[in-house]
C-alpha atoms as a PDB file:
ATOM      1  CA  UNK A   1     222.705   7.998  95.781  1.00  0.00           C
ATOM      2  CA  UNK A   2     224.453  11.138  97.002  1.00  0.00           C
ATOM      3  CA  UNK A   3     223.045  13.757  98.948  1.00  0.00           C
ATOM      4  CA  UNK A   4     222.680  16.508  96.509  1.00  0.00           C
ATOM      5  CA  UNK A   5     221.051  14.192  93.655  1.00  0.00           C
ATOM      6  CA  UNK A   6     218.810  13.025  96.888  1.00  0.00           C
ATOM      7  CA  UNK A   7     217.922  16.485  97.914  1.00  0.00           C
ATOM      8  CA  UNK A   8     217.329  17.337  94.483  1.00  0.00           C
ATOM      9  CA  UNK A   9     215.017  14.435  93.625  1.00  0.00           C
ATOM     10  CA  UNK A  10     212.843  14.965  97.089  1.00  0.00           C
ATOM     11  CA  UNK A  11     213.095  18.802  96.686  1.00  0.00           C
ATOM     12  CA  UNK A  12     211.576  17.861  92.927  1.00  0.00           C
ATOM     13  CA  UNK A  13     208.783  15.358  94.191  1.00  0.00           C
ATOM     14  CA  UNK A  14     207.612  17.448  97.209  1.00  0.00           C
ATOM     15  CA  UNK A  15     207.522  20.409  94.958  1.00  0.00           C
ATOM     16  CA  UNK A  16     204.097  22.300  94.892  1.00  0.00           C
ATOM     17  CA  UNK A  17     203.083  24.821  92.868  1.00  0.00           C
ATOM     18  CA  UNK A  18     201.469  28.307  93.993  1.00  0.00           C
ATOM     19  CA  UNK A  19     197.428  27.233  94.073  1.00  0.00           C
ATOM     20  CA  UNK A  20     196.925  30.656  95.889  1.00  0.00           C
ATOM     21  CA  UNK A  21     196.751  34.518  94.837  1.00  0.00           C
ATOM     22  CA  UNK A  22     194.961  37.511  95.377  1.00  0.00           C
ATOM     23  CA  UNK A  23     194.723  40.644  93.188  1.00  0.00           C
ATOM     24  CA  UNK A  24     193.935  43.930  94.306  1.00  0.00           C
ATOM     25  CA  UNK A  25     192.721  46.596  91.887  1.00  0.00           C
ATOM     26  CA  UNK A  26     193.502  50.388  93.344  1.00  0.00           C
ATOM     27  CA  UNK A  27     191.010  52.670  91.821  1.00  0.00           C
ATOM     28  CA  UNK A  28     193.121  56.334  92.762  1.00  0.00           C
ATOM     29  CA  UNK A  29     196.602  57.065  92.352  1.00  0.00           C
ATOM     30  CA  UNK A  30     197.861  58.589  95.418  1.00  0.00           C
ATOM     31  CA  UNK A  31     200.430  60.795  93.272  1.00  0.00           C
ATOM     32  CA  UNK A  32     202.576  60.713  89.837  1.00  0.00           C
ATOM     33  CA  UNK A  33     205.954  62.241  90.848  1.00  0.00           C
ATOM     34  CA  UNK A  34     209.797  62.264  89.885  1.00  0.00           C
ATOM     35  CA  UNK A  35     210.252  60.225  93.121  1.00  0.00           C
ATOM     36  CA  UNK A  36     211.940  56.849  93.676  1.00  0.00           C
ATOM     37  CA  UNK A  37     212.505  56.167  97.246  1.00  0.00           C
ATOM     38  CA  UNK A  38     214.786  52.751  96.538  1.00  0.00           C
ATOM     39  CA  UNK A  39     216.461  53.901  93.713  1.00  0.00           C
ATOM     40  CA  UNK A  40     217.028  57.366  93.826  1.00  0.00           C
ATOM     41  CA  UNK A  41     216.526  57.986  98.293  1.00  0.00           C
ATOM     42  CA  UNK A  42     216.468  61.794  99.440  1.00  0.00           C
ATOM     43  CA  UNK A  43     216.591  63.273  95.346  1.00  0.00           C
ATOM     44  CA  UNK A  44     214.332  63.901  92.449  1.00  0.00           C
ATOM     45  CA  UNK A  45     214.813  60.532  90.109  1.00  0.00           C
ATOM     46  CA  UNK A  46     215.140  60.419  86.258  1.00  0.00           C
ATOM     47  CA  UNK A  47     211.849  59.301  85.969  1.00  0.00           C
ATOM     48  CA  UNK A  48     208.325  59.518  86.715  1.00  0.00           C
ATOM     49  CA  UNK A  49     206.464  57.016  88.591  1.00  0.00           C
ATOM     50  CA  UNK A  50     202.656  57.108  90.006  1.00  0.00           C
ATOM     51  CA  UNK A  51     202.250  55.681  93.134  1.00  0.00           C
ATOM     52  CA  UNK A  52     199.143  53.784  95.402  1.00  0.00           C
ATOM     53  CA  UNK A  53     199.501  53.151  98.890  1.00  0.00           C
ATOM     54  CA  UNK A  54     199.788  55.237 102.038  1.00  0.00           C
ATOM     55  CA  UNK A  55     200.010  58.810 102.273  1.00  0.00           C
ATOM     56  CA  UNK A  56     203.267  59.300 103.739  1.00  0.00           C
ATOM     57  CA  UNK A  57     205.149  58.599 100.290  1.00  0.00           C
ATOM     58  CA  UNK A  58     207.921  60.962  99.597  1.00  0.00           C
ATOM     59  CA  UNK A  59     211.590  61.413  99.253  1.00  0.00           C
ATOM     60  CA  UNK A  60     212.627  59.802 102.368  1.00  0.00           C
ATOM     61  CA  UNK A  61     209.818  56.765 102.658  1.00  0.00           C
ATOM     62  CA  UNK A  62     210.388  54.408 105.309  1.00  0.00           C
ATOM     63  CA  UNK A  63     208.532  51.403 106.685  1.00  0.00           C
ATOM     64  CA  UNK A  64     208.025  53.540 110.358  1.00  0.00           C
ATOM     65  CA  UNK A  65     206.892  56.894 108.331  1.00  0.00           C
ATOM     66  CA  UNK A  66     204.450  54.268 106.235  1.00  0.00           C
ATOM     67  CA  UNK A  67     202.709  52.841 109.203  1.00  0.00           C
ATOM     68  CA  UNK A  68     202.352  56.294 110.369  1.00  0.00           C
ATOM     69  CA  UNK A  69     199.805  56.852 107.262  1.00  0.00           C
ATOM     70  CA  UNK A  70     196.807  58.718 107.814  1.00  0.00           C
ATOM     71  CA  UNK A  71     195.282  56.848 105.033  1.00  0.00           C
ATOM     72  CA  UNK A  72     196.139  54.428 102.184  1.00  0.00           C
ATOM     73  CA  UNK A  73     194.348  54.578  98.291  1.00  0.00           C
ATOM     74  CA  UNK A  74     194.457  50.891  98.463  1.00  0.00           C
ATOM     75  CA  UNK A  75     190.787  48.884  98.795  1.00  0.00           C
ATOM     76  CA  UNK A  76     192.483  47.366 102.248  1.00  0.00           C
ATOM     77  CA  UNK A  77     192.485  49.852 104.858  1.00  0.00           C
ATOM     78  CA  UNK A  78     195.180  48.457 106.951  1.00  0.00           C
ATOM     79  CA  UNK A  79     197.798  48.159 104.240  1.00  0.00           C
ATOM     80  CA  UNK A  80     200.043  51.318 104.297  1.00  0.00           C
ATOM     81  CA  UNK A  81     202.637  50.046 102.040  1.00  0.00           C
ATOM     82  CA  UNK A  82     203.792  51.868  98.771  1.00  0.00           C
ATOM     83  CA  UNK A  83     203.131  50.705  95.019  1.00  0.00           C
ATOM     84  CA  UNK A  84     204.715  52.585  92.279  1.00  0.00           C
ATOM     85  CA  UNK A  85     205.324  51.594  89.131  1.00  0.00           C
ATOM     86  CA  UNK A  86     206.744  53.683  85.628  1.00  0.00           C
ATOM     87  CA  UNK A  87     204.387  56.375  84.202  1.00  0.00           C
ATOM     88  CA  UNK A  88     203.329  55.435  80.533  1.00  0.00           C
ATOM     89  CA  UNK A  89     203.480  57.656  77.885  1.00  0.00           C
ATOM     90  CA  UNK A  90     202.446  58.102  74.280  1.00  0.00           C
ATOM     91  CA  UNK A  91     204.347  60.168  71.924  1.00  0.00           C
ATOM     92  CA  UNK A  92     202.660  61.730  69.054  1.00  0.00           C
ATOM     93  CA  UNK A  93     203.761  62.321  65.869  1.00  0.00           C
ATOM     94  CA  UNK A  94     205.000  66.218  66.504  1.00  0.00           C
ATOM     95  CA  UNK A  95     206.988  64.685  69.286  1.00  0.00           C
ATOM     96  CA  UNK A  96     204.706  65.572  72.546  1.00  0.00           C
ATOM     97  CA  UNK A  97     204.059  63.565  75.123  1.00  0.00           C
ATOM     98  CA  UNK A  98     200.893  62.692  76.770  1.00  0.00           C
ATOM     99  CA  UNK A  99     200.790  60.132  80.129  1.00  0.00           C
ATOM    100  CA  UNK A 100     198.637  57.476  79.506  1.00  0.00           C
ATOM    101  CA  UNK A 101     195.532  56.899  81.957  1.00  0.00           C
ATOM    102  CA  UNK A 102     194.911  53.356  83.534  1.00  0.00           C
ATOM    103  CA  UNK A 103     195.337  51.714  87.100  1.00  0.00           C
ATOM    104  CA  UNK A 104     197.708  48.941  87.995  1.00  0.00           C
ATOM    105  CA  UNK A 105     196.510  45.798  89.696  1.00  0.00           C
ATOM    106  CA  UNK A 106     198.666  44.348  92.005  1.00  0.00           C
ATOM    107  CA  UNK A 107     199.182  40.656  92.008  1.00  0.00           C
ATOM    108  CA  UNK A 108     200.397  38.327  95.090  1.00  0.00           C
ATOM    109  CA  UNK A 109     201.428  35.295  94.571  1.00  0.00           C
ATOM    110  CA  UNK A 110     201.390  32.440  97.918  1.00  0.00           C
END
């Protein structure tokens, strides 16, 4: 047998899937800006996201300014990290726009 059909059969039989997770339900959006520190770093981005996580979000987010938090909106204290995710909207008939209310749950897979 050769070694990649051998490391492909053991990888296969010693394969395990994910038995653990944990969700996390925040409950108040930190802020809903035109901000998008990975996409768009230092300038206003082309959309709107709302964010959860530590209170140092902003143009320039970093890990360091993140740990440097005074506080976080998510139900673990200690985690200063940043969750942001699209704004939703609904657009009416007449062709407004109104953001749609709801909170994200965040999902971690092990």
């Amino acid at each position: 047998m050769s070694t990649r059909k051998f490391i492909w059969l053991a990888s296969t039989l010693l394969w395990k899937p994910s038995e653990a997770y944990w969700l996390m339900a925040p409950n108040n959006i930190l802020t809903t800006q035109r901000l998008d520190p990975v996409i768009s770093p230092g300038s206003v981005s082309t959309h709107v996201h709302a964010v959860v996580g530590g209170s140092n979000f902003g143009l320039n987010t970093t890990t360091a300014r993140l740990r440097e938090s005074a506080c976080t909106s998510i139900p673990i204290p200690e985690d200063k990290s940043n969750y942001w995710y699209p704004q939703l909207y609904f657009q009416w008939s007449n062709g407004s726009f109104t953001s749609v209310a709801g909170n994200p749950v965040i999902c971690n897979l092990t």
